[in-house]
Protein backbone atom coordinates (compact mmCIF):
# COMPACT_ATOMS: atom_id res chain seq x y z
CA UNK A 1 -0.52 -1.45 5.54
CA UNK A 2 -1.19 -4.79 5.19
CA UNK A 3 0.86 -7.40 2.90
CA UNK A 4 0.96 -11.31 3.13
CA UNK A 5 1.82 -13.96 0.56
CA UNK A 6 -0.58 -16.45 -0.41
CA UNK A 7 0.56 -19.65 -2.61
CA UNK A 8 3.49 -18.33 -3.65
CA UNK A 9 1.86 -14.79 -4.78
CA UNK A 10 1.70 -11.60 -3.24
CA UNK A 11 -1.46 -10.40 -1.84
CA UNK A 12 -3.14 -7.65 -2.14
CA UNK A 13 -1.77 -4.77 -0.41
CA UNK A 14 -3.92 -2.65 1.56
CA UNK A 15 -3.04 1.89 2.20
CA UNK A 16 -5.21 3.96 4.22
CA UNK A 17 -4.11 7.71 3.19
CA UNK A 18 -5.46 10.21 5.83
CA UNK A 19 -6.84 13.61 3.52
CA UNK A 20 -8.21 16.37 5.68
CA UNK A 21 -9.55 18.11 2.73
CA UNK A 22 -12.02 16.06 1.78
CA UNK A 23 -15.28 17.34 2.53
CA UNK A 24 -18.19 16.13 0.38
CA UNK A 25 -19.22 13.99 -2.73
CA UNK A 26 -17.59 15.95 -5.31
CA UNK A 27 -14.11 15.86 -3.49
CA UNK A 28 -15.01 11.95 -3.32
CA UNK A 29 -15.20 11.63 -7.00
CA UNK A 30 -12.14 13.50 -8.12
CA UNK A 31 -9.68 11.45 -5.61
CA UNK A 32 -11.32 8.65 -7.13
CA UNK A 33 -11.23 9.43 -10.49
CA UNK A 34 -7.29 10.44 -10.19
CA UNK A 35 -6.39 7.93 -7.86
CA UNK A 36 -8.31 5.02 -10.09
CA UNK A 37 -5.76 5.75 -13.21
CA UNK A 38 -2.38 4.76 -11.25
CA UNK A 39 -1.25 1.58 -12.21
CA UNK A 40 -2.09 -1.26 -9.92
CA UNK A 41 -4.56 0.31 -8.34
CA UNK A 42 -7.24 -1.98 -7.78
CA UNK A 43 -9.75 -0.45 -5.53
CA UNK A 44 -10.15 3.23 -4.35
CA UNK A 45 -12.67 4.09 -1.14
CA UNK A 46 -13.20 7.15 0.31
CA UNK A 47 -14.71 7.92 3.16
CA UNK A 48 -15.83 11.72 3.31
CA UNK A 49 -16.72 11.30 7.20
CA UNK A 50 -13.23 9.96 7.87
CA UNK A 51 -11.27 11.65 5.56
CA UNK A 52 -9.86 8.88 4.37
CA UNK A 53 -8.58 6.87 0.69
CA UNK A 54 -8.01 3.44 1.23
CA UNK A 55 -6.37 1.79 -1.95
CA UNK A 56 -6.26 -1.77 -2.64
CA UNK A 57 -3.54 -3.03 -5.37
CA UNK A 58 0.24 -3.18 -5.64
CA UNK A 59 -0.11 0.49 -6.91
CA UNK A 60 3.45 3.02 -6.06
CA UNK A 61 2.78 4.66 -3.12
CA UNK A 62 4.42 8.00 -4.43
CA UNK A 63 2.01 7.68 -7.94
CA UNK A 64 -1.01 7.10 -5.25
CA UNK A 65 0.18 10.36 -3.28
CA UNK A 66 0.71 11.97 -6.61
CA UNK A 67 -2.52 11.27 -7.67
CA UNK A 68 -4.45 12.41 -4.62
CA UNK A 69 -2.39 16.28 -5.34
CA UNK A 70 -3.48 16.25 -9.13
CA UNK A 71 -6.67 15.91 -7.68
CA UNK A 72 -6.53 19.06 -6.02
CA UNK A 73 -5.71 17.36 -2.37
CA UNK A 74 -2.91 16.95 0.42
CA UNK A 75 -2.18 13.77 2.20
CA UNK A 76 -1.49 14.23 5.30
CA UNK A 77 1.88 13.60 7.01
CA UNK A 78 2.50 10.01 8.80
């Protein structure tokens, strides 16, 4: 996670979720359908290969993890 202040304001911060589950393009768009509604969010990416959702905004990490099980997917533990 990455956080920094810049002038006074706080940057962008940075999560990279790990999500076994995902496994092709439709799995792609629901995350980040669901995951693009949370407040804050800024930017969703996910990376089928990787299995990853990295989310750019000051978004609440429990609404992004939240988000990521209404769309029918587990992150996995840290």
């Amino acid at each position: 996670m990455a956080c920094g202040k810049v002038r006074g304001t706080v940057a962008r911060m940075e999560r990279t979720y790990s999500v076994p589950g995902i496994s092709c393009g439709h799995c792609k768009a629901a995350i980040e359908s669901e995951v693009g509604q949370v407040a804050g969010v800024e930017r969703v990416e996910v990376d089928v290969d990787a299995r990853t959702v990295v989310v750019v905004g000051d978004a609440d990490d429990a609404a992004v993890r939240a988000a990521i099980d209404e769309a029918g997917y587990e992150v996995a533990p840290a």
